[in-house]
N, C-alpha and C. Protein backbone atom coordinates (compact mmCIF):
# COMPACT_ATOMS: atom_id res chain seq x y z
N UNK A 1 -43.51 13.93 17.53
CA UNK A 1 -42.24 14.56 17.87
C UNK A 1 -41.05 13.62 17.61
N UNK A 2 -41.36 12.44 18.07
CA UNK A 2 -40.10 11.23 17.69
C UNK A 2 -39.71 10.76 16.39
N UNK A 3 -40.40 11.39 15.53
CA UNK A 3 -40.02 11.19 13.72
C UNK A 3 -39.67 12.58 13.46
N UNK A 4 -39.95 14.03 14.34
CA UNK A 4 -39.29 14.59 14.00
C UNK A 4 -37.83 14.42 14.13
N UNK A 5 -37.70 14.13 15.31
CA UNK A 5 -36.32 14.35 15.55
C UNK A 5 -35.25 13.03 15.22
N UNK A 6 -35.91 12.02 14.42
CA UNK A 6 -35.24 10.98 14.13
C UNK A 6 -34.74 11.81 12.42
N UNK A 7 -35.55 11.92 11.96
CA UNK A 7 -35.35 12.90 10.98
C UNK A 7 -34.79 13.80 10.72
N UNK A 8 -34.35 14.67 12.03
CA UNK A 8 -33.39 15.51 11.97
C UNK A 8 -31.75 14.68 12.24
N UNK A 9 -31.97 13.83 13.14
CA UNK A 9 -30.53 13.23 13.28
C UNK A 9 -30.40 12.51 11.77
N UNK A 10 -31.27 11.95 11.53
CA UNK A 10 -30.71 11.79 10.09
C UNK A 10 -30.37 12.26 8.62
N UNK A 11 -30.66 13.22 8.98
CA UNK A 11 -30.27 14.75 8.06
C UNK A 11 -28.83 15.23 8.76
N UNK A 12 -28.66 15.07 10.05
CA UNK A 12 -27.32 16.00 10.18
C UNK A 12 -26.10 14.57 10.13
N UNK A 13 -26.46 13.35 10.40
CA UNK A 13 -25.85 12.45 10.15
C UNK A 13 -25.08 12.78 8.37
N UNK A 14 -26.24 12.40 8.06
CA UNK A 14 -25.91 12.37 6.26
C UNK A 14 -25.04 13.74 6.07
N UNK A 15 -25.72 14.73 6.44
CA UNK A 15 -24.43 15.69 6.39
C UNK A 15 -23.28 16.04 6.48
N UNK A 16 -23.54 15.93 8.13
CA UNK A 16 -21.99 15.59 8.25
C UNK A 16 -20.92 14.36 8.10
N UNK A 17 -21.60 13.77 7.37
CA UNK A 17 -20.96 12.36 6.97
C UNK A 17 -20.47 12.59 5.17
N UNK A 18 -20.90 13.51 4.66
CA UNK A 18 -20.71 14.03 3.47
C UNK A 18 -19.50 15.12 3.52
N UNK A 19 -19.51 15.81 4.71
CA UNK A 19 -18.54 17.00 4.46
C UNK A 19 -17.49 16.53 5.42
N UNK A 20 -17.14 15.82 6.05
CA UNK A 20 -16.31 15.14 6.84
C UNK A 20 -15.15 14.38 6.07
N UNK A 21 -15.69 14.25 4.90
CA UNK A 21 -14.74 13.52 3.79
C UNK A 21 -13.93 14.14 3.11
N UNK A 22 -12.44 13.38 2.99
CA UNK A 22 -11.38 14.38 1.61
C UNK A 22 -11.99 14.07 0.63
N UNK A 23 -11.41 14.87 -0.75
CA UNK A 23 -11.52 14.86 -1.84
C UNK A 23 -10.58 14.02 -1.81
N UNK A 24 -10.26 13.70 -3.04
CA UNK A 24 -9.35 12.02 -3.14
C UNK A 24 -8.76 13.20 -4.87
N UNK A 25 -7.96 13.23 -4.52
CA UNK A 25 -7.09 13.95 -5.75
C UNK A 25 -6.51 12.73 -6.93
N UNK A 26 -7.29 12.97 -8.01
CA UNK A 26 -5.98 11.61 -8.96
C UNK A 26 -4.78 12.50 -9.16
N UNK A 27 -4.33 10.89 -9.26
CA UNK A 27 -2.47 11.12 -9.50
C UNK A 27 -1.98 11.95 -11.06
N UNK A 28 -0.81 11.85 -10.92
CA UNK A 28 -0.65 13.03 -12.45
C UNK A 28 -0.62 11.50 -13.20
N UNK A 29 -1.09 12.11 -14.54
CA UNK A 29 -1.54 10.87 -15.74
C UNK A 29 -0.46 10.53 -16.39
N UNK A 30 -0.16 8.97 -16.30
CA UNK A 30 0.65 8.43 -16.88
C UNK A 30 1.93 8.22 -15.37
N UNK A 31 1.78 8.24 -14.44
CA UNK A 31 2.50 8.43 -13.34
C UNK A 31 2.22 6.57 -13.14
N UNK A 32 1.70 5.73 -13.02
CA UNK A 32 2.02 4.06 -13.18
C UNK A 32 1.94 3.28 -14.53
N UNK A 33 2.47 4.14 -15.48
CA UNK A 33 2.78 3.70 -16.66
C UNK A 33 4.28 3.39 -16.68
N UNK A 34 4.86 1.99 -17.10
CA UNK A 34 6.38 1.83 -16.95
C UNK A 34 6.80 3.06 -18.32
N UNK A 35 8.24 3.40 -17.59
CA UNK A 35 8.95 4.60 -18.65
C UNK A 35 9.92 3.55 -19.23
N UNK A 36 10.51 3.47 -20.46
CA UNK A 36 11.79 3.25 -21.01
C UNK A 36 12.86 4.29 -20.49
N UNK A 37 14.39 4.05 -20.46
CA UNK A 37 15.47 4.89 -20.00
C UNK A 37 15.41 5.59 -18.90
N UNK A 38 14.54 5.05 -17.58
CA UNK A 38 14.47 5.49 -16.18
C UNK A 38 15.04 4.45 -15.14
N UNK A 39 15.94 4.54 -14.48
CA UNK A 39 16.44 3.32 -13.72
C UNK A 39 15.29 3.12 -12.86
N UNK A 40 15.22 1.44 -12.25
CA UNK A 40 14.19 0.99 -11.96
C UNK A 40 14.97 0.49 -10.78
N UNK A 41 13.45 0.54 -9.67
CA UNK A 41 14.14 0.00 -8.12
C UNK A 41 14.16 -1.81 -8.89
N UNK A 42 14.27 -2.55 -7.81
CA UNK A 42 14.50 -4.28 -7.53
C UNK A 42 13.16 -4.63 -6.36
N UNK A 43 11.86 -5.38 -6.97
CA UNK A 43 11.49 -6.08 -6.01
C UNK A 43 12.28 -8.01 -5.48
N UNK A 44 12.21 -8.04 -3.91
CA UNK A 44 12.56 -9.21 -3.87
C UNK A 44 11.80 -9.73 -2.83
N UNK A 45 11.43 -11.24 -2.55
CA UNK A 45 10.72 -11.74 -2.11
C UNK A 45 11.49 -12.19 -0.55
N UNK A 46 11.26 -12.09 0.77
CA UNK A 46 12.08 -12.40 1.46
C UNK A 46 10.63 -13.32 2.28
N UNK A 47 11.35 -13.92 4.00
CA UNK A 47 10.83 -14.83 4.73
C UNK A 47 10.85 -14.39 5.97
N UNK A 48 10.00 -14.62 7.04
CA UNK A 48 10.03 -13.96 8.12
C UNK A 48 9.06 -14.74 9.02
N UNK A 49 9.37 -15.25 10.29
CA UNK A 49 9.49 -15.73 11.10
C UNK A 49 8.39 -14.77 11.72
N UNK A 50 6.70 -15.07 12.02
CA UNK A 50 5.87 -14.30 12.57
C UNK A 50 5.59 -15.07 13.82
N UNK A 51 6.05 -13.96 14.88
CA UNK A 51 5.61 -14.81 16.34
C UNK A 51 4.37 -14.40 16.62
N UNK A 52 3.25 -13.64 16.08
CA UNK A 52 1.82 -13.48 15.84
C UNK A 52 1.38 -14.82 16.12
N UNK A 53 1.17 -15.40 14.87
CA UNK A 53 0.89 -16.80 14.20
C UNK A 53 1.44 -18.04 14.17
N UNK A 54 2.28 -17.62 14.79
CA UNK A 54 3.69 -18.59 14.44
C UNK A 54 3.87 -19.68 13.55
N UNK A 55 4.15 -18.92 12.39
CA UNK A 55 4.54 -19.20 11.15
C UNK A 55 5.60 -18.57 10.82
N UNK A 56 6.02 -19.11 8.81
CA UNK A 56 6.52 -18.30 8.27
C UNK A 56 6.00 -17.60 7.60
N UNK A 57 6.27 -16.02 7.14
CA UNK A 57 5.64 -15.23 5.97
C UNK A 57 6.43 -14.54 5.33
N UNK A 58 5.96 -14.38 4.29
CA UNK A 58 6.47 -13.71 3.13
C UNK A 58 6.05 -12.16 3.15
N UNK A 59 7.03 -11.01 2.14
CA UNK A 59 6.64 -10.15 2.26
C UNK A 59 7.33 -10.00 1.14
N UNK A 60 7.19 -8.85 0.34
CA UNK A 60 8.00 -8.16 -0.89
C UNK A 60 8.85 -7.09 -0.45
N UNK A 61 9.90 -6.55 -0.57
CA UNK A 61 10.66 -5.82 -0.30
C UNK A 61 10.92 -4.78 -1.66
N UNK A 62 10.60 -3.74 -1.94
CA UNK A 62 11.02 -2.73 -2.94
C UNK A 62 12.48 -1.84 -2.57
N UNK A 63 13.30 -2.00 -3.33
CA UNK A 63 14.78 -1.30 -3.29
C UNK A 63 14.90 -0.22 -3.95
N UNK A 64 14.98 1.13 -3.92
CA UNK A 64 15.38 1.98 -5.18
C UNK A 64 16.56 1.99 -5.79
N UNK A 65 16.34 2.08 -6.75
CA UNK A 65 17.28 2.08 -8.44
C UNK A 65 19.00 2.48 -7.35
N UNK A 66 18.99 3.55 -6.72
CA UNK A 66 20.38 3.65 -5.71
C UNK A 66 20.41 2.70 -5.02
N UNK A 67 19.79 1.98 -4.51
CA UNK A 67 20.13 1.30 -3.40
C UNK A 67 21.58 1.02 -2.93
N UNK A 68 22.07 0.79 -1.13
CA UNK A 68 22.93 0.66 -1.12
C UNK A 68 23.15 0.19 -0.14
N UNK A 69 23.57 -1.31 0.16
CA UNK A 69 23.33 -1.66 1.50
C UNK A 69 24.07 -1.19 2.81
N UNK A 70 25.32 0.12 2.99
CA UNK A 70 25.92 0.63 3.22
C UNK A 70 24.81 2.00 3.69
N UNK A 71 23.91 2.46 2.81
CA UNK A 71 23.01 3.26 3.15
C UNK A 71 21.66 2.98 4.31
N UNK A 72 21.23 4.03 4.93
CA UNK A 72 19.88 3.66 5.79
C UNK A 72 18.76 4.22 5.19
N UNK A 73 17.83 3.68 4.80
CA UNK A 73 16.75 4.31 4.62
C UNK A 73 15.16 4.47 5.26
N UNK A 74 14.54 5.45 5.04
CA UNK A 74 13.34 5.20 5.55
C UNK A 74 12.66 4.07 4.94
N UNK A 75 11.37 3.87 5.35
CA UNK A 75 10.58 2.20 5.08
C UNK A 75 9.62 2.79 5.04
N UNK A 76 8.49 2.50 4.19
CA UNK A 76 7.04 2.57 3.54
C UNK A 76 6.55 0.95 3.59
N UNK A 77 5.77 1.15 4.74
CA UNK A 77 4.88 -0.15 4.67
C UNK A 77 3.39 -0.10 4.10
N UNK A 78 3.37 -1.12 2.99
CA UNK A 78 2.00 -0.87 2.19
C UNK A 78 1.35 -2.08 2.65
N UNK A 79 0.14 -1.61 3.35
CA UNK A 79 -0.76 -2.93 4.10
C UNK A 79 -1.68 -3.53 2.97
N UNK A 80 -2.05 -4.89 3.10
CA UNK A 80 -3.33 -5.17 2.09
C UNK A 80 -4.58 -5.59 2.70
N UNK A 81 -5.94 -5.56 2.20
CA UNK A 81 -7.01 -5.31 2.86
C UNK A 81 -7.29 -7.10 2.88
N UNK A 82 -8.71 -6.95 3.95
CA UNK A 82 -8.64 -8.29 3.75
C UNK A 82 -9.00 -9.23 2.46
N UNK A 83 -8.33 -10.10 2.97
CA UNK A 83 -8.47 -11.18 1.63
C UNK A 83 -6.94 -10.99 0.63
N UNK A 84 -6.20 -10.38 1.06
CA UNK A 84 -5.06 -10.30 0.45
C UNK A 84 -4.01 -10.94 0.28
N UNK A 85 -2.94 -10.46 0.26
CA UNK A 85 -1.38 -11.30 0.55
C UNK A 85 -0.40 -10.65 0.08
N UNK A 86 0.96 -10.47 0.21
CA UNK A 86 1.95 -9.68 0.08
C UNK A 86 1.82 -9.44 -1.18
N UNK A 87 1.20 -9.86 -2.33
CA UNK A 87 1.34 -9.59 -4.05
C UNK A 87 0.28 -8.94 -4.29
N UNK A 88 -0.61 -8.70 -3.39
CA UNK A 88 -1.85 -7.69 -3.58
C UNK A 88 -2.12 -6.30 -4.04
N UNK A 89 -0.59 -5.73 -3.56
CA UNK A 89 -0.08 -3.93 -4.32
C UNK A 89 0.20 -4.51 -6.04
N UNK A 90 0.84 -5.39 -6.14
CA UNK A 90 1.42 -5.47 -7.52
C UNK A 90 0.10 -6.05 -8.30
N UNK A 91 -0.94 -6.08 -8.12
CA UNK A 91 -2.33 -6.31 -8.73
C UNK A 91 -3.20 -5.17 -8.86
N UNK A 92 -2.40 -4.26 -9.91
CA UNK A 92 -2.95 -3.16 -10.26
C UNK A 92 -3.14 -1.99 -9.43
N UNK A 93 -2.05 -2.11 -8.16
CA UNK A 93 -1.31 -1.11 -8.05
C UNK A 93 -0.12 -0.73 -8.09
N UNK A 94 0.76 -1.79 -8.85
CA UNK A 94 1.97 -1.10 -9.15
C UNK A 94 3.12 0.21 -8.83
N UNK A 95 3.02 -0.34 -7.29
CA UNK A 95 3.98 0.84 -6.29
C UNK A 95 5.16 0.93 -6.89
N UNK A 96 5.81 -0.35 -7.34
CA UNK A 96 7.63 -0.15 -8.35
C UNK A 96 7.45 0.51 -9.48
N UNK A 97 6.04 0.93 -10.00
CA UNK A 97 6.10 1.55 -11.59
C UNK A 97 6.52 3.30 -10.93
N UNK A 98 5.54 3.23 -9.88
CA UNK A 98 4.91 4.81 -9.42
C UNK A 98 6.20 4.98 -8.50
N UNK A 99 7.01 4.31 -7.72
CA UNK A 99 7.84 4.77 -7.65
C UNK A 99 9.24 5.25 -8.10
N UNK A 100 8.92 4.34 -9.10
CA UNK A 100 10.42 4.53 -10.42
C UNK A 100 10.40 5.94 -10.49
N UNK A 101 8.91 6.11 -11.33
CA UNK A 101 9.04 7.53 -12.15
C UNK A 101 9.27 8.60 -11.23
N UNK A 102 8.95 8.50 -9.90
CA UNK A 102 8.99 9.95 -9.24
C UNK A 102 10.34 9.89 -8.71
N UNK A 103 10.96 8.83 -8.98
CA UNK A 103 12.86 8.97 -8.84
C UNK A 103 13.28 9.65 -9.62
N UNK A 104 12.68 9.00 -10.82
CA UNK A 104 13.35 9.49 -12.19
C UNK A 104 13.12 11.50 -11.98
N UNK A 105 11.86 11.54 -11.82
CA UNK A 105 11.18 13.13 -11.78
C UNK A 105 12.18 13.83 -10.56
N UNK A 106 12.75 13.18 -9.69
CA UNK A 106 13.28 13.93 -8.23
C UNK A 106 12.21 14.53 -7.42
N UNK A 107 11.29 13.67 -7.36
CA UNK A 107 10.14 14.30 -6.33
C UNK A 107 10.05 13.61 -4.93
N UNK A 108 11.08 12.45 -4.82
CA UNK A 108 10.89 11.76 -3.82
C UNK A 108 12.37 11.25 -3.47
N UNK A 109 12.91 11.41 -1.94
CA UNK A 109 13.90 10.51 -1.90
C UNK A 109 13.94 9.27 -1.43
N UNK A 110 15.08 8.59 -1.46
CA UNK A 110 15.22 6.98 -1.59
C UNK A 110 14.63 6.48 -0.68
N UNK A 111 13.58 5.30 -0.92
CA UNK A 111 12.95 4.84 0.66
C UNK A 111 13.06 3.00 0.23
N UNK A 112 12.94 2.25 1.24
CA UNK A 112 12.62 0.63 0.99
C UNK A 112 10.76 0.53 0.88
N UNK A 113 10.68 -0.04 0.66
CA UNK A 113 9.05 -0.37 0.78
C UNK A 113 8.68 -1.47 0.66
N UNK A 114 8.24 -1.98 1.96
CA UNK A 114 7.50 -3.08 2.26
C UNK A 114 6.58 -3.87 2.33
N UNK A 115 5.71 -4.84 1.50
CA UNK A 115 4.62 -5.10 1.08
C UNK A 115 4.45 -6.47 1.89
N UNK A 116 4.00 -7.02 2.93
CA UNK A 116 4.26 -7.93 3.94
C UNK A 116 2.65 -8.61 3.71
N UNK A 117 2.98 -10.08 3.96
CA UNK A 117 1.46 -10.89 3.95
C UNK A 117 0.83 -10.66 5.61
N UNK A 118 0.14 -9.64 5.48
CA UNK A 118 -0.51 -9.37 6.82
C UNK A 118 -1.95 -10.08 7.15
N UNK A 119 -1.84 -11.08 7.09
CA UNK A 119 -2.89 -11.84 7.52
C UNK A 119 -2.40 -12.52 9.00
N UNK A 120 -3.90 -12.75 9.45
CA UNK A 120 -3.78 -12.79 11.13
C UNK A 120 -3.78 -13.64 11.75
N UNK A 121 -4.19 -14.90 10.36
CA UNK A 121 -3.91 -16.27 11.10
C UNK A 121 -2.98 -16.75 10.16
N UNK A 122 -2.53 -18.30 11.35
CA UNK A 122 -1.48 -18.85 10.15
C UNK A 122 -1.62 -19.78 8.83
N UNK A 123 -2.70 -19.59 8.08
CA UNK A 123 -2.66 -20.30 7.16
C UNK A 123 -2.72 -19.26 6.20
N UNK A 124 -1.59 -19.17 5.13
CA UNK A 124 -0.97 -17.25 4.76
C UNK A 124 -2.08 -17.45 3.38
N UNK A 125 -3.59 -17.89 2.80
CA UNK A 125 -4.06 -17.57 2.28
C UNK A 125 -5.05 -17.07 2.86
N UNK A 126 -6.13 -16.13 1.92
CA UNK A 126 -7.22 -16.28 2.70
C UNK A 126 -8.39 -17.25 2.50
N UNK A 127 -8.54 -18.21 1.49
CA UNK A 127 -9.30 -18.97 1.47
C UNK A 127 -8.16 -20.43 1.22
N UNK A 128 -8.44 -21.00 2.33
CA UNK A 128 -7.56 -22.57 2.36
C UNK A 128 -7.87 -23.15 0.50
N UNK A 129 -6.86 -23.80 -0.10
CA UNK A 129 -7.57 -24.51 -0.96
C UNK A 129 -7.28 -26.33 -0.47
């Protein structure tokens, strides 16, 4: 009886561990390809004072092509997994390409976006050299 029913939990496990999941939609093609004649946001590198760790850290800051420091905008914080560091999006994910174009397209309005070294201790690599 106890392999039946280990057997059954592991049949409805796997199941529902299969249909519990999104589909993961790709993006439209050619959408992180840089365009010629599309104004482009400004990444810049800023410093920040983490009372976490207490250190300093770095983070990338993305501006859109309007920017205006007179303006408020919403903020998009893009986290990196471990082993990362604030330059981890721009390693072939290219958030300033993908967000250019959907300016350019008008599918999105103006936001900052924040790419921050979120690591949890203070030595801001993940492997000391």
């Amino acid at each position: 009886m106890k392999p039946l029913l280990f057997a059954l939990a592991m049949t409805f496990l796997a199941v529902s561990t299969v249909y519990s999941q999104e589909i993961v939609k790709p993006g439209s093609p050619g959408s992180d390809v840089p365009r010629e004649g599309i104004a482009h946001g400004q990444i810049d590198t800023i410093t920040y004072k983490s009372k976490t760790v207490d250190t300093i850290r770095r983070a990338l800051v993305y501006t859109p092509p309007c920017y205006s420091k007179r303006n408020k905008y919403p903020e998009l914080y893009l986290l990196h997994g471990i082993g990362g560091d604030e330059k981890e999006w721009l390693n072939g994910g290219n958030p300033h390409v993908i967000l250019d174009n959907l300016y350019a397209q008008g599918k999105i309005a103006p936001m900052i976006v924040v790419m921050p070294n979120g690591r949890a201790m203070s030595h801001p690599l993940a492997l000391p050299k």
